[in-house]
C-alpha atoms as a PDB file:
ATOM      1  CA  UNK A   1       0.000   0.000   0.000  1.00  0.00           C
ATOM      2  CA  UNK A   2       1.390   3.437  -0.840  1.00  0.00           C
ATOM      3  CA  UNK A   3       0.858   7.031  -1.531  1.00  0.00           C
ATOM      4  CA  UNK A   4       2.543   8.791  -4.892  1.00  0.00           C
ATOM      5  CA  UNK A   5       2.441  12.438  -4.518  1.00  0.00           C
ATOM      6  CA  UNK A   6       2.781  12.807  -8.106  1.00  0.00           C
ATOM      7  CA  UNK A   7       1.613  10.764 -11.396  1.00  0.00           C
ATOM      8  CA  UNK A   8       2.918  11.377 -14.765  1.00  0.00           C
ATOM      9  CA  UNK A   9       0.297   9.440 -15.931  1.00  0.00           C
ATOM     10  CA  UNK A  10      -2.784  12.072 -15.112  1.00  0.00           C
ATOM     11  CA  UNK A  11      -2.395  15.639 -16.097  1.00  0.00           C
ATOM     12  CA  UNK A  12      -5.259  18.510 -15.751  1.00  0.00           C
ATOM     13  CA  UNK A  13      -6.264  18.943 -18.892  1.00  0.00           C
ATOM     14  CA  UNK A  14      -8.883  21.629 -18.704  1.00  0.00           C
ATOM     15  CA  UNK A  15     -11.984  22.195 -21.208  1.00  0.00           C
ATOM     16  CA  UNK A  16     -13.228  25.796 -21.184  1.00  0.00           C
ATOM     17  CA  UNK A  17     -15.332  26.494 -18.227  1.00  0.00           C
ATOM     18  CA  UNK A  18     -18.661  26.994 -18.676  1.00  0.00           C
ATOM     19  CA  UNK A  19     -19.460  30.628 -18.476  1.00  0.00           C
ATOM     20  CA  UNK A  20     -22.555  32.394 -16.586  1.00  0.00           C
ATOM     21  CA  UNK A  21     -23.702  31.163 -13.104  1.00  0.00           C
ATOM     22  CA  UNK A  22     -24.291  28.544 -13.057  1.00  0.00           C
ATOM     23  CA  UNK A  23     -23.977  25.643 -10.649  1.00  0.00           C
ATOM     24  CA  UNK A  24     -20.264  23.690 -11.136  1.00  0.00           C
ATOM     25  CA  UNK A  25     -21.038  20.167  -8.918  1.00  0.00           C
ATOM     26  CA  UNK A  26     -19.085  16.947  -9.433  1.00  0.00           C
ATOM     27  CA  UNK A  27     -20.701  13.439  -8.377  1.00  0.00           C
ATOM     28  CA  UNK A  28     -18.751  11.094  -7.201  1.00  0.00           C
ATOM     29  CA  UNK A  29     -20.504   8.067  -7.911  1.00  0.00           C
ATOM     30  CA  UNK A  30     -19.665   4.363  -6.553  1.00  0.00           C
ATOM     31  CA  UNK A  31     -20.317   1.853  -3.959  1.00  0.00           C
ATOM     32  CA  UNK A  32     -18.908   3.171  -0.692  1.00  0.00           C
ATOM     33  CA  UNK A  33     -18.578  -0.157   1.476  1.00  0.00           C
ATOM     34  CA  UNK A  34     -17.181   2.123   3.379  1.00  0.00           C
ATOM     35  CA  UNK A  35     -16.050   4.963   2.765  1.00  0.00           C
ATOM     36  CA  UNK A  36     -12.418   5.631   3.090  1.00  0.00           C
ATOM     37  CA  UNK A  37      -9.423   7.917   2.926  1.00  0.00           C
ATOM     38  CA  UNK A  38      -8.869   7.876  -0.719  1.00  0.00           C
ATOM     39  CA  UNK A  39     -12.403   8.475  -1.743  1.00  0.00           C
ATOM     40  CA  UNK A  40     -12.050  11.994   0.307  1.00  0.00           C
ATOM     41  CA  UNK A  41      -9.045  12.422  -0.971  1.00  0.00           C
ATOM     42  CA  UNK A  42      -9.877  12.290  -4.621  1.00  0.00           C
ATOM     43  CA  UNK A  43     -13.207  14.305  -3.803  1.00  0.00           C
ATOM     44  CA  UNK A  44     -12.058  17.058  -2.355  1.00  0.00           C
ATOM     45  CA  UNK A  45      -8.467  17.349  -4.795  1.00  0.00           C
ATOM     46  CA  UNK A  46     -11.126  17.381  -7.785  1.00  0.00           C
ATOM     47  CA  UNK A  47     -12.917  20.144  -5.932  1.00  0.00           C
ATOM     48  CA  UNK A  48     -10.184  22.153  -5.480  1.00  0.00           C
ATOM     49  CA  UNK A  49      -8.355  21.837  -9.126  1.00  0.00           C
ATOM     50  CA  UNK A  50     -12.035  22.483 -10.740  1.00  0.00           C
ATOM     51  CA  UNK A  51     -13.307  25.014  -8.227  1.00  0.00           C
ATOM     52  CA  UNK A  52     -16.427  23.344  -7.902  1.00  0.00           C
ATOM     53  CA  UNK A  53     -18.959  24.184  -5.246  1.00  0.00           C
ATOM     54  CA  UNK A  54     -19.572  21.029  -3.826  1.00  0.00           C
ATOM     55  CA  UNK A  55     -18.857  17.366  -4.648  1.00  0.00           C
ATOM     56  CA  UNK A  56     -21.657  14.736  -4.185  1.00  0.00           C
ATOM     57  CA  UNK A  57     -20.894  11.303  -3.291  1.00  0.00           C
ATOM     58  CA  UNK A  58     -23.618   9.113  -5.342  1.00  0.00           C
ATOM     59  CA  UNK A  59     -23.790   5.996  -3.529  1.00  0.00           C
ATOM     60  CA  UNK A  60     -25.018   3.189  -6.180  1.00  0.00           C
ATOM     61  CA  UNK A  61     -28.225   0.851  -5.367  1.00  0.00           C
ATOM     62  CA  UNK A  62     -27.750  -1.413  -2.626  1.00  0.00           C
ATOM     63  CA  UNK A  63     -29.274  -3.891  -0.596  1.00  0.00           C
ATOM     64  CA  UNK A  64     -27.664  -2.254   2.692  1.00  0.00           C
ATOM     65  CA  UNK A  65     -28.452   1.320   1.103  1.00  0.00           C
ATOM     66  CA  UNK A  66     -29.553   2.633   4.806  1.00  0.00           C
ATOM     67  CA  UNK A  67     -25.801   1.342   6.120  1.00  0.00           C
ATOM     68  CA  UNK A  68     -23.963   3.493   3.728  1.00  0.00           C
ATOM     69  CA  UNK A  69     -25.882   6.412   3.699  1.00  0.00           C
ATOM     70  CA  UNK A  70     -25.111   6.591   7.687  1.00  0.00           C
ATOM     71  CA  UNK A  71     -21.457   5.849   6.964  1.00  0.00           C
ATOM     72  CA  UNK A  72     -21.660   8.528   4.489  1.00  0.00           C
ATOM     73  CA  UNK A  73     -23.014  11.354   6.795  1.00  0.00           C
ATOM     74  CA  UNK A  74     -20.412  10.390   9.313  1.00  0.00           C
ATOM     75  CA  UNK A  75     -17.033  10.737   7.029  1.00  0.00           C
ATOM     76  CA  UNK A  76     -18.404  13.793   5.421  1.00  0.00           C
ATOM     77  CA  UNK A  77     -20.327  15.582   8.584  1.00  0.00           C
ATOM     78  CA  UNK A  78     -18.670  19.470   8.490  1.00  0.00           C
ATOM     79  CA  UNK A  79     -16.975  19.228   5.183  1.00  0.00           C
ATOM     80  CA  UNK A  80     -19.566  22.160   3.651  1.00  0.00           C
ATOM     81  CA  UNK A  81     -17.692  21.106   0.306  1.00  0.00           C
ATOM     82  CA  UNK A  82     -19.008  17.608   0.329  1.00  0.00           C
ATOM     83  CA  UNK A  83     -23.128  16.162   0.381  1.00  0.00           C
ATOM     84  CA  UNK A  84     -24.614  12.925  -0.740  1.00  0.00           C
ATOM     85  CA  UNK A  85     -27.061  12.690  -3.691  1.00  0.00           C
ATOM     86  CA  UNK A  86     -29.340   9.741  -3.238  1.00  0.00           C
ATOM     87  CA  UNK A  87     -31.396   9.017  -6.428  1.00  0.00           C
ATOM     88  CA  UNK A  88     -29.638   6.281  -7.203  1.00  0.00           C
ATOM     89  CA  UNK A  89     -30.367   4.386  -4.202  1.00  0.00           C
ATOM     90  CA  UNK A  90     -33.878   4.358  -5.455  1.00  0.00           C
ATOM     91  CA  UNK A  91     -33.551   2.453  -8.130  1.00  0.00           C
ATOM     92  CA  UNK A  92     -31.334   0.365 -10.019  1.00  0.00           C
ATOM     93  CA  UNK A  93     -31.938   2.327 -13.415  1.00  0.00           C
ATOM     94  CA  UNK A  94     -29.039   2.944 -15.435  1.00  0.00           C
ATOM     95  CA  UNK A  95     -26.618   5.455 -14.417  1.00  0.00           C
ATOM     96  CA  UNK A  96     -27.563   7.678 -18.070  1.00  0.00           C
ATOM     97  CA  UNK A  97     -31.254   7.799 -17.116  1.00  0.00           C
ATOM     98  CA  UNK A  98     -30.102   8.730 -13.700  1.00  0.00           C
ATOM     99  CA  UNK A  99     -27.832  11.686 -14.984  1.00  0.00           C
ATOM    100  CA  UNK A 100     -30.758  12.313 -17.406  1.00  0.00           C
ATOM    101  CA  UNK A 101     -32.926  13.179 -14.421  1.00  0.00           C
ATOM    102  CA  UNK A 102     -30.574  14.869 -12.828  1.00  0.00           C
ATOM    103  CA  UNK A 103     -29.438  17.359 -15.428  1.00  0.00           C
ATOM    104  CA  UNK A 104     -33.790  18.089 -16.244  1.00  0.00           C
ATOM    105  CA  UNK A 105     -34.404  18.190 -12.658  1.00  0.00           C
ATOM    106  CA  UNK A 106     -31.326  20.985 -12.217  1.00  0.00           C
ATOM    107  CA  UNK A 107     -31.200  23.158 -15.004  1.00  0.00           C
ATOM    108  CA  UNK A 108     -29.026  25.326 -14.062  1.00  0.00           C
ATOM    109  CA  UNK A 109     -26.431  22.842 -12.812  1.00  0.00           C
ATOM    110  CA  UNK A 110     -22.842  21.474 -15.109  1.00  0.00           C
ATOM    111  CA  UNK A 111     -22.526  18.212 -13.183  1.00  0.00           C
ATOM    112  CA  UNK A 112     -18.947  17.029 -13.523  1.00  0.00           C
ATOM    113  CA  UNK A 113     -18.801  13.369 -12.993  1.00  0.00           C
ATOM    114  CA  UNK A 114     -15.571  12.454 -11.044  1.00  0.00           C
ATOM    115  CA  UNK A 115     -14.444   8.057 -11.407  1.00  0.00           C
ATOM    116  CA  UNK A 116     -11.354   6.454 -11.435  1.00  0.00           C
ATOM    117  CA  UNK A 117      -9.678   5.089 -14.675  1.00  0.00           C
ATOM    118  CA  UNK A 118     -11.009   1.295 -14.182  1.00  0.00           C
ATOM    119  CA  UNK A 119     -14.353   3.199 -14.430  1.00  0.00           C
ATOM    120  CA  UNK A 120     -13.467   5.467 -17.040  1.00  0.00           C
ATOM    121  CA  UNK A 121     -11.956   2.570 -19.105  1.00  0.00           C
ATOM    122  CA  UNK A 122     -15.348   0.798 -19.181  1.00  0.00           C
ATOM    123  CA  UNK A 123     -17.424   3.674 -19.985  1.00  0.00           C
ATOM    124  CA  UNK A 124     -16.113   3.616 -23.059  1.00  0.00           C
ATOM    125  CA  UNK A 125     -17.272   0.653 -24.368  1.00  0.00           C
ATOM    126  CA  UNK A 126     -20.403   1.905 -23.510  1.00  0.00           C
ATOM    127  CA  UNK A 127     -23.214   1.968 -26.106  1.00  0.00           C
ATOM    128  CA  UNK A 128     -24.156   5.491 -24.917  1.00  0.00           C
ATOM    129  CA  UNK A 129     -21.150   6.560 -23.901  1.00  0.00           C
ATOM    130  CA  UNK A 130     -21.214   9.859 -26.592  1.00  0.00           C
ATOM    131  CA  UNK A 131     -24.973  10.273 -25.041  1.00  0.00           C
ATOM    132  CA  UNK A 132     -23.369  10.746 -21.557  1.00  0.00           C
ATOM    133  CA  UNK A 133     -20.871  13.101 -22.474  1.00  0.00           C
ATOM    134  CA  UNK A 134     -23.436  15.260 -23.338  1.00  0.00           C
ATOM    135  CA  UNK A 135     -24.891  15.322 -19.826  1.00  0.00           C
ATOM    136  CA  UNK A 136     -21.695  15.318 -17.869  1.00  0.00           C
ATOM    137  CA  UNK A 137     -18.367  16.417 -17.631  1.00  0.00           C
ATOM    138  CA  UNK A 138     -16.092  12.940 -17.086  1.00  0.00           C
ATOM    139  CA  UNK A 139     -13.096  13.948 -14.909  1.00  0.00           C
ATOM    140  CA  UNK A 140     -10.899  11.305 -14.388  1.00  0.00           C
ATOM    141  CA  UNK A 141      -8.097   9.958 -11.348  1.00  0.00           C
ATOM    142  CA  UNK A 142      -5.665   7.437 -12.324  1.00  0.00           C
ATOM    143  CA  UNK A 143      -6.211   4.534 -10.276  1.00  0.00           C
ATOM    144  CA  UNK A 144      -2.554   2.138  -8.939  1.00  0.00           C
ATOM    145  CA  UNK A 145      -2.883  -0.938 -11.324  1.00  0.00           C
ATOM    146  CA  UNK A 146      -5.475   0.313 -13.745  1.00  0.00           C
ATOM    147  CA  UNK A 147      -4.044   2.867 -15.675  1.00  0.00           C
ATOM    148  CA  UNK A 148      -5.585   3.785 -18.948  1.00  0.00           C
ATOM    149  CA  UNK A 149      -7.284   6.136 -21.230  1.00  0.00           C
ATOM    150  CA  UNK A 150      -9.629   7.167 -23.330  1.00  0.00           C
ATOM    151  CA  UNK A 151     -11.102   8.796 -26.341  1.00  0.00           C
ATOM    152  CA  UNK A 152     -14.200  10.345 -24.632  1.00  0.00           C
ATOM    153  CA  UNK A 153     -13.730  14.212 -23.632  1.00  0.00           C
ATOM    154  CA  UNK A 154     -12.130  14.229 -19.984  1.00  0.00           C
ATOM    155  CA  UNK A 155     -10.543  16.527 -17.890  1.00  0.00           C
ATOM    156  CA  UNK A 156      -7.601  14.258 -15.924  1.00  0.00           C
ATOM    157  CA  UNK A 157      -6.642  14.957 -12.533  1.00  0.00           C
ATOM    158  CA  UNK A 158      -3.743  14.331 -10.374  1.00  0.00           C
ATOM    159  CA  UNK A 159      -4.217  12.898  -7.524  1.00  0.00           C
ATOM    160  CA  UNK A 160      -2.335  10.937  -4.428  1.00  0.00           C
ATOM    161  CA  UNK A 161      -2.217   7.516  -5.526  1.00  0.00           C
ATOM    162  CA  UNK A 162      -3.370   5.796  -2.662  1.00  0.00           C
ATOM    163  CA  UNK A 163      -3.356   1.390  -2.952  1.00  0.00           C
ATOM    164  CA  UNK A 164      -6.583   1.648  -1.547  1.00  0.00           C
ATOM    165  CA  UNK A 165      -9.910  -0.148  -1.678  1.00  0.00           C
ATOM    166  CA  UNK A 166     -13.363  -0.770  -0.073  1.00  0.00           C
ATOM    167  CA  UNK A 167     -12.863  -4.761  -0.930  1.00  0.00           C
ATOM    168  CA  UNK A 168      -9.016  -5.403   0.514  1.00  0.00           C
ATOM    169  CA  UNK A 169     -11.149  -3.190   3.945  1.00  0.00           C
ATOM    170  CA  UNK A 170     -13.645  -4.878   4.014  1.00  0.00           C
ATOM    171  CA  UNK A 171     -11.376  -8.449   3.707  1.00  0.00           C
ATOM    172  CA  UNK A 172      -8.768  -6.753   6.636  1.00  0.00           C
ATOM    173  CA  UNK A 173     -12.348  -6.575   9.071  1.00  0.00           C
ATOM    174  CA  UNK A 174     -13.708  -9.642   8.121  1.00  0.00           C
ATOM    175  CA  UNK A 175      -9.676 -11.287   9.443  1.00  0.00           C
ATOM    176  CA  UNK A 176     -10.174  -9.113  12.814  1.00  0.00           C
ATOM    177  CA  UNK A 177      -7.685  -6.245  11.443  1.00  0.00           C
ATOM    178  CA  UNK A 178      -8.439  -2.727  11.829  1.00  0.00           C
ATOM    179  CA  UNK A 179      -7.860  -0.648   9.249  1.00  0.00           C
ATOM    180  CA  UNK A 180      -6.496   2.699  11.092  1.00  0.00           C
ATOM    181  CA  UNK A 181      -6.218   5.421   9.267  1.00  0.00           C
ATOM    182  CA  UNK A 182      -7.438   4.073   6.542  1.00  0.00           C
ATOM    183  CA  UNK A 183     -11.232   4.719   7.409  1.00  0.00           C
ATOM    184  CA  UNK A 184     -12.638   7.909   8.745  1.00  0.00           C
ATOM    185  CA  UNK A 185     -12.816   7.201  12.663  1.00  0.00           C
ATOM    186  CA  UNK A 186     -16.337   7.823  13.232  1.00  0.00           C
ATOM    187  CA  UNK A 187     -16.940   5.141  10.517  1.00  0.00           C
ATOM    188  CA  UNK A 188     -14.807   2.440  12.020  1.00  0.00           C
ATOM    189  CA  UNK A 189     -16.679   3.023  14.885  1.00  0.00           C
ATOM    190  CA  UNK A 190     -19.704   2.405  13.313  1.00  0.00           C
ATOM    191  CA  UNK A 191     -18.821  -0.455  12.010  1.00  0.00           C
ATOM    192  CA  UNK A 192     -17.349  -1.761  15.137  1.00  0.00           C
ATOM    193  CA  UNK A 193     -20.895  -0.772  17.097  1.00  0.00           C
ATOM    194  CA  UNK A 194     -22.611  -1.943  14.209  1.00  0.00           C
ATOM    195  CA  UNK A 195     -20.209  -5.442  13.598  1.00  0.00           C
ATOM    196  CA  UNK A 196     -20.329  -5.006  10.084  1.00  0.00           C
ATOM    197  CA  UNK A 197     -18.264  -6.960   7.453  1.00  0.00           C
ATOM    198  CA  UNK A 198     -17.452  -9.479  10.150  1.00  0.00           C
ATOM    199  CA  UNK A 199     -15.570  -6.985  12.179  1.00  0.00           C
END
């Protein structure tokens, strides 16, 4: 596990802003199970390079939906720069018809949508990839092991690289190994109160 300040692989390749007032929000979409360091990290380096107003964390569908969400408000309680955005917990819809309904349902809003390069890597293959470019702004972080690119318009950012993930976590709890440090502190108390993944 370890932490590169710097990445020749990612540079910050900016698009021209959008101009008028309007709303600049990324959405951080992915599983969160949990949350931890290198998801706020990444979320709040994007916000910062972009000067976006706030960066949503989009939790997707679930069957322990309410379990998240909690771990959620815990890691990001008094960061004004971070919220969640639920409407994907709703449903299991695809994720254009949920930007879709997002971008009707907030006119006035340029949602920049913030994954890490194994995401990016498959939304290209997508079908309606060109459609979703047209509703967001794809930012990308280079991810340790899954480097890539892609022909879709992107904005790169650099970013620690942090050999982190919600999986190898949630495999150190279920052996009896806490993860300091690794997870926001209120959340590994939560799951410790809570004795989730096996912990």
């Amino acid at each position: 596990m370890g932490i590169e300040l710097l990445t020749p692989y990612t540079k910050v390749e900016l698009e021209p802003l959008k101009s008028g007032n309007r709303r600049q929000i990324g959405l951080f979409v992915g599983k969160f199970a949990p949350i931890h360091v290198a998801h706020l990290v990444i979320a709040d380096q994007v916000r910062r390079e972009l000067n976006l107003e706030r960066v949503l964390f989009m939790p997707e569908y679930d069957d322990e939906n309410a379990t998240i969400v909690s771990m959620l408000v815990r890691a990001l309680q008094g960061n004004s720069g971070f919220g969640i955005e639920t409407t994907r917990l709703n449903s299991a819809q695809p994720l254009s018809e949920t930007l879709r309904t997002l971008s009707e349902n907030n006119p006035d809003t340029d949602f920049y949508f913030i994954a890490g390069s194994d995401v990016i890597g498959g939304l290209s293959q997508l079908e309606n990839a060109g459609e979703l470019t047209k509703l967001v702004q794809l930012v990308g972080v280079q991810r340790p092991r899954f480097r890539t690119g892609t022909s879709l318009p992107i904005i790169w950012i650099d970013v620690p690289q942090m050999d982190v993930s919600s999986k190898n976590l949630r495999k150190m709890l279920q052996t009896g190994i806490e993860p300091k440090f690794l997870i926001p502190d209120v959340v590994l108390e939560f799951i410790k109160e809570r004795g989730l993944y096996g912990f």
